[in-house]
PDB file of N, CA and C in Angstrom:
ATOM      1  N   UNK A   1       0.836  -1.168   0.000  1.00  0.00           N
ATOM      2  CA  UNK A   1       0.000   0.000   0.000  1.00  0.00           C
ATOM      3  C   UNK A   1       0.888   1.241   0.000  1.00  0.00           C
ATOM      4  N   UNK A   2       0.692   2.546  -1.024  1.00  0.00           N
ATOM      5  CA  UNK A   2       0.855   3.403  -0.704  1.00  0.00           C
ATOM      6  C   UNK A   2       0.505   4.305   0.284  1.00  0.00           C
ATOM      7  N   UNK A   3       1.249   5.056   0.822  1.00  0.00           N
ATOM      8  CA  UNK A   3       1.068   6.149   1.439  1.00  0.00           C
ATOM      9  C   UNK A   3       1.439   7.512   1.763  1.00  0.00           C
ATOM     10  N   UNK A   4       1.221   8.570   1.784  1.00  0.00           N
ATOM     11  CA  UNK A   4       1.189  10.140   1.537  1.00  0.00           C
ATOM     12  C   UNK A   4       1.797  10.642   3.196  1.00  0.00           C
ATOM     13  N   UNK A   5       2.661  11.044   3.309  1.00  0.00           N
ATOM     14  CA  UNK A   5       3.154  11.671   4.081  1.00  0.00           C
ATOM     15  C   UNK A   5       3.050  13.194   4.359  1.00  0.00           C
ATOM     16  N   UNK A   6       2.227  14.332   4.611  1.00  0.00           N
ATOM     17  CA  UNK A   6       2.069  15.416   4.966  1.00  0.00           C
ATOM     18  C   UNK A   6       3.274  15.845   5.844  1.00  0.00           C
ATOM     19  N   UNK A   7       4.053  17.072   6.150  1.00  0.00           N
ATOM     20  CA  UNK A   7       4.378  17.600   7.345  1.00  0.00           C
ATOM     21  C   UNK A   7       4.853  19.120   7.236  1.00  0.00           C
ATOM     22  N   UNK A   8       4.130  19.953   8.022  1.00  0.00           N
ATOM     23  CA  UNK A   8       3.776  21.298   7.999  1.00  0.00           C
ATOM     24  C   UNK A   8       4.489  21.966   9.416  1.00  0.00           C
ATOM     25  N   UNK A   9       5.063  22.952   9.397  1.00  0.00           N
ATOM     26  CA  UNK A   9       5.584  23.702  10.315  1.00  0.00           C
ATOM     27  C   UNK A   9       6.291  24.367  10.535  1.00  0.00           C
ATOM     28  N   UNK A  10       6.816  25.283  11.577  1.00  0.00           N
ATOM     29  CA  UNK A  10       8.142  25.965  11.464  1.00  0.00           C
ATOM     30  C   UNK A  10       9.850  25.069  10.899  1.00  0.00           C
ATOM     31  N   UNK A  11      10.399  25.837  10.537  1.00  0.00           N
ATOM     32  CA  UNK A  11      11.290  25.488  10.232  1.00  0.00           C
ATOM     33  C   UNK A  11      12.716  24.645  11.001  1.00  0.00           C
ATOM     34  N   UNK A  12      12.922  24.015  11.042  1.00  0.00           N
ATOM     35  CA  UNK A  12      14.551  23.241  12.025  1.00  0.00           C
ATOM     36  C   UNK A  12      15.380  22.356  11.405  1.00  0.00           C
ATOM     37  N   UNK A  13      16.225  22.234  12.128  1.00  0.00           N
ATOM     38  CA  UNK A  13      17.414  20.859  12.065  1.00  0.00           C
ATOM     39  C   UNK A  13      16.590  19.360  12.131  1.00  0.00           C
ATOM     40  N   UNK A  14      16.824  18.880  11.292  1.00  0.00           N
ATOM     41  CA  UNK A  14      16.400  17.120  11.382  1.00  0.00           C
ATOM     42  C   UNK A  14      15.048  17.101  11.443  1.00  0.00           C
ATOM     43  N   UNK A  15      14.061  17.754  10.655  1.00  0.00           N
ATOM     44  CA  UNK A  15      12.731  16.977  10.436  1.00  0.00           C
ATOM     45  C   UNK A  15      12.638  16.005   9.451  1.00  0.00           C
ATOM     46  N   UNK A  16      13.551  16.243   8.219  1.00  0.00           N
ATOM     47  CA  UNK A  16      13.635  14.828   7.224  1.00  0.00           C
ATOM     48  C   UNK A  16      14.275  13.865   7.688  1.00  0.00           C
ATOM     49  N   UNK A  17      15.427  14.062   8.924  1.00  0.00           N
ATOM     50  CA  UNK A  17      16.218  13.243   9.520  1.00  0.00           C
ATOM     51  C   UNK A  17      15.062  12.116  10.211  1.00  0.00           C
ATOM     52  N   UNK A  18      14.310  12.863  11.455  1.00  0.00           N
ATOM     53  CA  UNK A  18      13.767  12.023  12.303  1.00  0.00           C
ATOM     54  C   UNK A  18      12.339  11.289  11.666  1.00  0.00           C
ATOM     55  N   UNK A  19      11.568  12.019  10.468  1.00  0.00           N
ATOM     56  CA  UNK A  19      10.603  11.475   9.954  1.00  0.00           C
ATOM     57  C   UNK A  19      11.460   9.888   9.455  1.00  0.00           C
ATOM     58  N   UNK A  20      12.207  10.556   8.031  1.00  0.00           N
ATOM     59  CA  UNK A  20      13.144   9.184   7.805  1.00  0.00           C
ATOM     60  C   UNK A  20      13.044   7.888   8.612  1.00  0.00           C
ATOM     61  N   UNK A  21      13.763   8.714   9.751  1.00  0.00           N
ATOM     62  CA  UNK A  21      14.156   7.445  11.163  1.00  0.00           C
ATOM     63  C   UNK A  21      12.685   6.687  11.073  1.00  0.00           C
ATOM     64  N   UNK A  22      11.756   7.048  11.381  1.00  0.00           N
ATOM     65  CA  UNK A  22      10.444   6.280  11.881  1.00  0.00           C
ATOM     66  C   UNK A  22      10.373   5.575  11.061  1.00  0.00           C
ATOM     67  N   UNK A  23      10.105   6.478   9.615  1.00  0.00           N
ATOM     68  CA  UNK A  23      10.236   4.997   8.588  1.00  0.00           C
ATOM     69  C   UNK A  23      10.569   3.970   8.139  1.00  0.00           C
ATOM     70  N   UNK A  24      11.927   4.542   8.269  1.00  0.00           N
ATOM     71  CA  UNK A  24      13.088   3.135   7.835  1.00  0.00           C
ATOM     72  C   UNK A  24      12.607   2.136   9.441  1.00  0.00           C
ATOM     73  N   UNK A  25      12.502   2.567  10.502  1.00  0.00           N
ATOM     74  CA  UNK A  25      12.297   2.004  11.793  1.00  0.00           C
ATOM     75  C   UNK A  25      11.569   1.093  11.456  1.00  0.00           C
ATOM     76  N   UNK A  26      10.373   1.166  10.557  1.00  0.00           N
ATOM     77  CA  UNK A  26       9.065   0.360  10.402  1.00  0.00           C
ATOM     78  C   UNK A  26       8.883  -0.185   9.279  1.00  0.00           C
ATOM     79  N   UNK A  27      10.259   0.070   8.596  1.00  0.00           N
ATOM     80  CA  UNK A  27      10.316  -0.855   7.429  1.00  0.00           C
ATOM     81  C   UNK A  27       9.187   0.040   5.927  1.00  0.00           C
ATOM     82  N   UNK A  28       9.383   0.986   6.053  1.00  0.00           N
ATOM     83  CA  UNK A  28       8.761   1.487   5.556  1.00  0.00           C
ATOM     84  C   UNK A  28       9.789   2.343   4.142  1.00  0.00           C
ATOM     85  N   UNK A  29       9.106   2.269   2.844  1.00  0.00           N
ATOM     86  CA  UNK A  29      10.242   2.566   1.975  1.00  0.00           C
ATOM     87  C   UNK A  29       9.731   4.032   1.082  1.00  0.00           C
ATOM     88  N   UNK A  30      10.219   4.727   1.305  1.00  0.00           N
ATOM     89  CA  UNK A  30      10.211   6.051   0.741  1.00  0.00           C
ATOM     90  C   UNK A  30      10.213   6.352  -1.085  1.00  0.00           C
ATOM     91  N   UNK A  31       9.198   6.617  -1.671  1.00  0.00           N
ATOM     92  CA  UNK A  31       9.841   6.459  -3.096  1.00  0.00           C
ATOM     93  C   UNK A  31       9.922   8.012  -3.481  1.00  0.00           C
ATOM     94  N   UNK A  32       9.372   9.125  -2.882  1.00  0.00           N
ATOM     95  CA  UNK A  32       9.707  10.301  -3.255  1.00  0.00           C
ATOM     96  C   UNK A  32       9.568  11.246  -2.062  1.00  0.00           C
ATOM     97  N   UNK A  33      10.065  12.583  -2.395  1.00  0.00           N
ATOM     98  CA  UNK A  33       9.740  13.467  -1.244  1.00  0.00           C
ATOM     99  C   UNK A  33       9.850  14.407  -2.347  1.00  0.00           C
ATOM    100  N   UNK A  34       8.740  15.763  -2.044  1.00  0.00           N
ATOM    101  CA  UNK A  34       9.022  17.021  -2.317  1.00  0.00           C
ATOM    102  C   UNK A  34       8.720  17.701  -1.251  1.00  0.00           C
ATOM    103  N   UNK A  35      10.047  18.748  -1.104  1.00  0.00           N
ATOM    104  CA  UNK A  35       9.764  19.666   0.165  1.00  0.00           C
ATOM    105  C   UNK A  35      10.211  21.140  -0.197  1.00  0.00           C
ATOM    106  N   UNK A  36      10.020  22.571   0.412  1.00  0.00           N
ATOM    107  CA  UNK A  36       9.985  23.247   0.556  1.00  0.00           C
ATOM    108  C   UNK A  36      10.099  24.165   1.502  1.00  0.00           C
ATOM    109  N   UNK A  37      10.674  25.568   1.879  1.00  0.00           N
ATOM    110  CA  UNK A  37      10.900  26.161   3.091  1.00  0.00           C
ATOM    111  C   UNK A  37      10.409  27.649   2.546  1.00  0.00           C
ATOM    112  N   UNK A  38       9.534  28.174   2.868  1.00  0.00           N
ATOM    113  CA  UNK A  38       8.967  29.412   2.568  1.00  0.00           C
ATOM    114  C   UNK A  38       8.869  30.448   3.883  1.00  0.00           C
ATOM    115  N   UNK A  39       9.202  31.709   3.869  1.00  0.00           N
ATOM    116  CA  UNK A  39       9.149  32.408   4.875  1.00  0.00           C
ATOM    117  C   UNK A  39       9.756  31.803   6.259  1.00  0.00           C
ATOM    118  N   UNK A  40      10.079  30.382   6.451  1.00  0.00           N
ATOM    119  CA  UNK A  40      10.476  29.598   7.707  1.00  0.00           C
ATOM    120  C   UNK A  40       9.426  28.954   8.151  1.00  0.00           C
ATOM    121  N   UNK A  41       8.970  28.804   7.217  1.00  0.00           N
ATOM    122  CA  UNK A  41       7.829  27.486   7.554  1.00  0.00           C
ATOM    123  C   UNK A  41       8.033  26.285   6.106  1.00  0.00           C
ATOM    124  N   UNK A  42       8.304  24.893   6.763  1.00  0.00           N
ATOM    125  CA  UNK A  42       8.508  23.655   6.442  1.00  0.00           C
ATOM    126  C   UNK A  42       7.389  23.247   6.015  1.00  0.00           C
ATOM    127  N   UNK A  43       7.360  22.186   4.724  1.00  0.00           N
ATOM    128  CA  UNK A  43       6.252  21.775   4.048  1.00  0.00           C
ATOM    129  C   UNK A  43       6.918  20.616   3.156  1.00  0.00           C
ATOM    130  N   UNK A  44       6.921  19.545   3.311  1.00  0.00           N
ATOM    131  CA  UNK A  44       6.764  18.521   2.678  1.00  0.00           C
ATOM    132  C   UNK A  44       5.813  17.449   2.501  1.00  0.00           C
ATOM    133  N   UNK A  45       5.643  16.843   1.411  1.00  0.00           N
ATOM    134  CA  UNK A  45       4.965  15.790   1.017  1.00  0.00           C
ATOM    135  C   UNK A  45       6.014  14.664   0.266  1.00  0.00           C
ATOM    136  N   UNK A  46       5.127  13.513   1.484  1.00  0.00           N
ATOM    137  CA  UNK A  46       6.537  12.171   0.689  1.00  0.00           C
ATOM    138  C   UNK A  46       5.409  11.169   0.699  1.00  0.00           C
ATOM    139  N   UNK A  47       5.505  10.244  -0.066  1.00  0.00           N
ATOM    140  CA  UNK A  47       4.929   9.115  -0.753  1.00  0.00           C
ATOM    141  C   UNK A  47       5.897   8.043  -0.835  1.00  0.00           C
ATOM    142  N   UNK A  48       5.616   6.639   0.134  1.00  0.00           N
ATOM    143  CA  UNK A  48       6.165   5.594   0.631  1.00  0.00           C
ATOM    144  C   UNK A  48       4.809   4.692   0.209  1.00  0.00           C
ATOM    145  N   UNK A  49       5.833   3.735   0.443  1.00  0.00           N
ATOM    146  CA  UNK A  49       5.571   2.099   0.219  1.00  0.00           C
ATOM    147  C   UNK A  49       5.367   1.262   1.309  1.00  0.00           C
ATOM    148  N   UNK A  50       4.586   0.905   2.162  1.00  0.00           N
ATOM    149  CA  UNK A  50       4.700   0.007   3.446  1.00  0.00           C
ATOM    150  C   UNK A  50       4.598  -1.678   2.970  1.00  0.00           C
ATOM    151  N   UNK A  51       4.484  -1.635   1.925  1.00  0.00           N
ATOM    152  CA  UNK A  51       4.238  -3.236   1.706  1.00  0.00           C
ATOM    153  C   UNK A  51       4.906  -4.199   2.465  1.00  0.00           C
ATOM    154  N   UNK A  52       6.257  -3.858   2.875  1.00  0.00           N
ATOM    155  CA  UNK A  52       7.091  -4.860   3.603  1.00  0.00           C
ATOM    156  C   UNK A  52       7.177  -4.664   4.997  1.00  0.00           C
ATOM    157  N   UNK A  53       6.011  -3.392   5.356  1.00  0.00           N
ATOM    158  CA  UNK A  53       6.262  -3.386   6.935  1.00  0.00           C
ATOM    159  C   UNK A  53       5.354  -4.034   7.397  1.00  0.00           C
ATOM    160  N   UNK A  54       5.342  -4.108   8.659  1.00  0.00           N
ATOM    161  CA  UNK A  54       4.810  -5.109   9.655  1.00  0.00           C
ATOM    162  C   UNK A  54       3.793  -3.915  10.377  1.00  0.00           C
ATOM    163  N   UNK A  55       4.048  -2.851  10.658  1.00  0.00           N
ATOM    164  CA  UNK A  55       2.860  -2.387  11.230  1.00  0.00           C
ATOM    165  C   UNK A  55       1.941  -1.823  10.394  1.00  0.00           C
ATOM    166  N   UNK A  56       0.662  -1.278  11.350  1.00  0.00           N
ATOM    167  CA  UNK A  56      -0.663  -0.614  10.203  1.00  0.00           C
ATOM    168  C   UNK A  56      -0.358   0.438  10.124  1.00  0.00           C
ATOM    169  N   UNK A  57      -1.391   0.752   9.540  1.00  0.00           N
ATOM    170  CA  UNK A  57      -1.555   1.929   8.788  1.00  0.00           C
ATOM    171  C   UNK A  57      -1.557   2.796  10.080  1.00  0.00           C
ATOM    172  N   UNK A  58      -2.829   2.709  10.970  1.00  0.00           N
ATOM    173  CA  UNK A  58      -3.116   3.262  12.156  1.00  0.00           C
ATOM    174  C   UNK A  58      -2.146   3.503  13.229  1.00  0.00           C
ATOM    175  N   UNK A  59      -1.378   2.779  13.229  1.00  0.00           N
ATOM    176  CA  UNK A  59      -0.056   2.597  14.023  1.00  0.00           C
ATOM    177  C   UNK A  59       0.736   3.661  13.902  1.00  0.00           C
ATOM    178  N   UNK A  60       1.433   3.536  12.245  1.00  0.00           N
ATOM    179  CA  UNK A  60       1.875   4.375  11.913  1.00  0.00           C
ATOM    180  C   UNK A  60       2.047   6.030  12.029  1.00  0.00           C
ATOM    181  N   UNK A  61      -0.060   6.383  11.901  1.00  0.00           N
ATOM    182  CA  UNK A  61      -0.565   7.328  11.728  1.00  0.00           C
ATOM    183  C   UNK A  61      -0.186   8.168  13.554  1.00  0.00           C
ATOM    184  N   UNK A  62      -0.229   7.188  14.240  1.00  0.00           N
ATOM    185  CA  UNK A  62      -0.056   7.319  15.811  1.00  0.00           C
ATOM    186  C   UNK A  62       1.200   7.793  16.152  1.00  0.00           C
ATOM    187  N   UNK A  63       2.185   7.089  15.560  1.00  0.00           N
ATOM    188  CA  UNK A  63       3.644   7.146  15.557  1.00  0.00           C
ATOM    189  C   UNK A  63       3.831   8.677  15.461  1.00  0.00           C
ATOM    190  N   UNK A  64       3.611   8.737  13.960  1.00  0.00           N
ATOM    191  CA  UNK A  64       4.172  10.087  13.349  1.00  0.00           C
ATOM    192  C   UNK A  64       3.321  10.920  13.957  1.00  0.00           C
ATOM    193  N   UNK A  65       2.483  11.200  14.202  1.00  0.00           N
ATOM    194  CA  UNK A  65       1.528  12.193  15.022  1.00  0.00           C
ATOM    195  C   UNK A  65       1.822  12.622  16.648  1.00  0.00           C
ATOM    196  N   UNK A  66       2.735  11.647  17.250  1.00  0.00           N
ATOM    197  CA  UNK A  66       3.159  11.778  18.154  1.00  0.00           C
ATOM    198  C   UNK A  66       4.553  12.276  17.974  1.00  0.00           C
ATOM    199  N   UNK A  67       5.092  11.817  17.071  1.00  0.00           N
ATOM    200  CA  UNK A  67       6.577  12.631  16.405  1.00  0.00           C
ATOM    201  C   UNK A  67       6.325  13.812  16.271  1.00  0.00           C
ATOM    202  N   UNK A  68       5.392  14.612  15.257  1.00  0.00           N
ATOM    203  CA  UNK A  68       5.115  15.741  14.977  1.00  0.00           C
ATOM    204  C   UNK A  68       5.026  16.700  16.048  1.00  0.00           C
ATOM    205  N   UNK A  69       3.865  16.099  17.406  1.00  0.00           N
ATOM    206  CA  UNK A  69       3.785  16.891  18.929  1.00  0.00           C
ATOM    207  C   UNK A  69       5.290  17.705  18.952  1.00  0.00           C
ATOM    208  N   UNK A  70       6.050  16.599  19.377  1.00  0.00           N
ATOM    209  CA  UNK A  70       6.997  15.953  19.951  1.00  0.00           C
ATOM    210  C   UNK A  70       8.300  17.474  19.322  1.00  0.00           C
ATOM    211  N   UNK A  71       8.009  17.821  17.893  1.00  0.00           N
ATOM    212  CA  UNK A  71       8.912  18.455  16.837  1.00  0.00           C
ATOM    213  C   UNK A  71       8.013  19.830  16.815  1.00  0.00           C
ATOM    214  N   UNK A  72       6.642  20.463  16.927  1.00  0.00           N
ATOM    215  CA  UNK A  72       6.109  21.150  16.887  1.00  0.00           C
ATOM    216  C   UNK A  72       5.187  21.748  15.381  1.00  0.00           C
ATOM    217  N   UNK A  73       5.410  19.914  15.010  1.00  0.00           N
ATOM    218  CA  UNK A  73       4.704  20.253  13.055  1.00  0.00           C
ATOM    219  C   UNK A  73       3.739  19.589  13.514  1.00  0.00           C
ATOM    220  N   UNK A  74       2.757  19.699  12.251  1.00  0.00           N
ATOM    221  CA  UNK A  74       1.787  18.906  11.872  1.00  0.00           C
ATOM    222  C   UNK A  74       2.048  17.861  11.013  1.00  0.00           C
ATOM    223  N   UNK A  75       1.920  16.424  11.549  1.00  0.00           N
ATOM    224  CA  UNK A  75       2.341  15.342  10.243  1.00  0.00           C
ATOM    225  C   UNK A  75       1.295  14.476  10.327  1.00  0.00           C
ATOM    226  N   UNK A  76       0.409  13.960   9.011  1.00  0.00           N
ATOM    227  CA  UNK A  76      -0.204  13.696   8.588  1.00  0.00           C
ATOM    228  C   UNK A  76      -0.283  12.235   7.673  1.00  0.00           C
ATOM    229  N   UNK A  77      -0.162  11.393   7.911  1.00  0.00           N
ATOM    230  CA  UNK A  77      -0.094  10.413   7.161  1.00  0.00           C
ATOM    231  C   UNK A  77      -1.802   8.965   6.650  1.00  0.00           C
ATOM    232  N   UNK A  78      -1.760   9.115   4.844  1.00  0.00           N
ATOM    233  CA  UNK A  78      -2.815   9.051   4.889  1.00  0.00           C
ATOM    234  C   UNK A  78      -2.979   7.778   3.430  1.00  0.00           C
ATOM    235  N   UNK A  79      -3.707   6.792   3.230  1.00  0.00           N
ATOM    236  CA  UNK A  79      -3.579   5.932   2.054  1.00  0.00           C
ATOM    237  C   UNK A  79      -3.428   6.841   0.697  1.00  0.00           C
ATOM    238  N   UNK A  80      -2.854   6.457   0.089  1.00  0.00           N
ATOM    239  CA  UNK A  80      -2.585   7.319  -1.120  1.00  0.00           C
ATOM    240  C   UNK A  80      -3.851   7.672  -1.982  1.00  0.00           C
ATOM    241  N   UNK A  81      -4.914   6.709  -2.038  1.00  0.00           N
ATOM    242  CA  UNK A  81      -6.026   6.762  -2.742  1.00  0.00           C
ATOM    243  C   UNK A  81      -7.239   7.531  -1.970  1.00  0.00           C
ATOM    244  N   UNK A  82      -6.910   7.833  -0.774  1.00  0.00           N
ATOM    245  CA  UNK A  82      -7.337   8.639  -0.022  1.00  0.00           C
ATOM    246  C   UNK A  82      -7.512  10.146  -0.139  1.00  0.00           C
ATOM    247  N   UNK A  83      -5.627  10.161   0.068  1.00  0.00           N
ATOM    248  CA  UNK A  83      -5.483  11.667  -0.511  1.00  0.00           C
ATOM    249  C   UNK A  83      -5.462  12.149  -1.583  1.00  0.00           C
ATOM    250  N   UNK A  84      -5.302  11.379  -3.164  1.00  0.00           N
ATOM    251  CA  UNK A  84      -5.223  11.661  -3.979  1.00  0.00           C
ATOM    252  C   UNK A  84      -7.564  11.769  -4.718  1.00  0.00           C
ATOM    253  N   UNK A  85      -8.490  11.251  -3.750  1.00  0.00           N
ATOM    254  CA  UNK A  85      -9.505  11.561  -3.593  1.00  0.00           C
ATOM    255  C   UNK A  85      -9.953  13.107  -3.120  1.00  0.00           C
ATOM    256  N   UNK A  86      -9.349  13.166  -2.512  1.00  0.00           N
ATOM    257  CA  UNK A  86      -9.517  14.153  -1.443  1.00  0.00           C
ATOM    258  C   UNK A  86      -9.079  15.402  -1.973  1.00  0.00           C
ATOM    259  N   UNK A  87      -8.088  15.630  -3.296  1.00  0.00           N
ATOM    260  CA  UNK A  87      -7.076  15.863  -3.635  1.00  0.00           C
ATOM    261  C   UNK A  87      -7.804  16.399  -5.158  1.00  0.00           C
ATOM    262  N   UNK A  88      -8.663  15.864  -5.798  1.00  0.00           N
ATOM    263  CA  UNK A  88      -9.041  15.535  -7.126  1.00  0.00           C
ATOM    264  C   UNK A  88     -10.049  17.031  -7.125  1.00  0.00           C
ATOM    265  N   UNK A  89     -10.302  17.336  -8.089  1.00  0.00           N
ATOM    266  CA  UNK A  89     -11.589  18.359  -8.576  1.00  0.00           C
ATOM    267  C   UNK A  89     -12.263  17.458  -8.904  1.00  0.00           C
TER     268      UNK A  89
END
């Protein structure tokens, strides 16, 4: 399954670092990222592969949402067919 990675916020040291970390942590495989830094506010969107991980979706969604607290962003993680619904005109 794909999945859409959101993460919104002020700007710092190691937010691609520690998102990364969780992923690779969970076996989770990254096939793109686009990111951006405007005025000092952080904005990326990355699109991964969990097929070979072992945890859910929900898990996941818990993980990084508690990462985000944790960093002071908003991160968002969501099925790809989801957001790309959500996403559509």
């Amino acid at each position: 399954m794909k999945i859409v990675v959101t993460i919104v916020g002020k700007d710092r040291v190691g937010i691609i670092a520690k998102v990364s970390g969780v992923l690779a942590e969970n076996n989770v495989n990254i096939l793109s990222v686009n990111q951006n830094i405007m005025d000092g506010f952080f904005n990326m969107v990355l699109i991964a592969e969990m097929q070979d991980s072992q945890v859910k979706l929900k898990e996941l969604q818990d993980i990084l949402h508690k990462k985000g607290d944790e960093m002071g962003l908003e991160i968002k993680v969501q099925h790809q067919e989801i957001f790309n619904a959500m996403h559509s005109i």
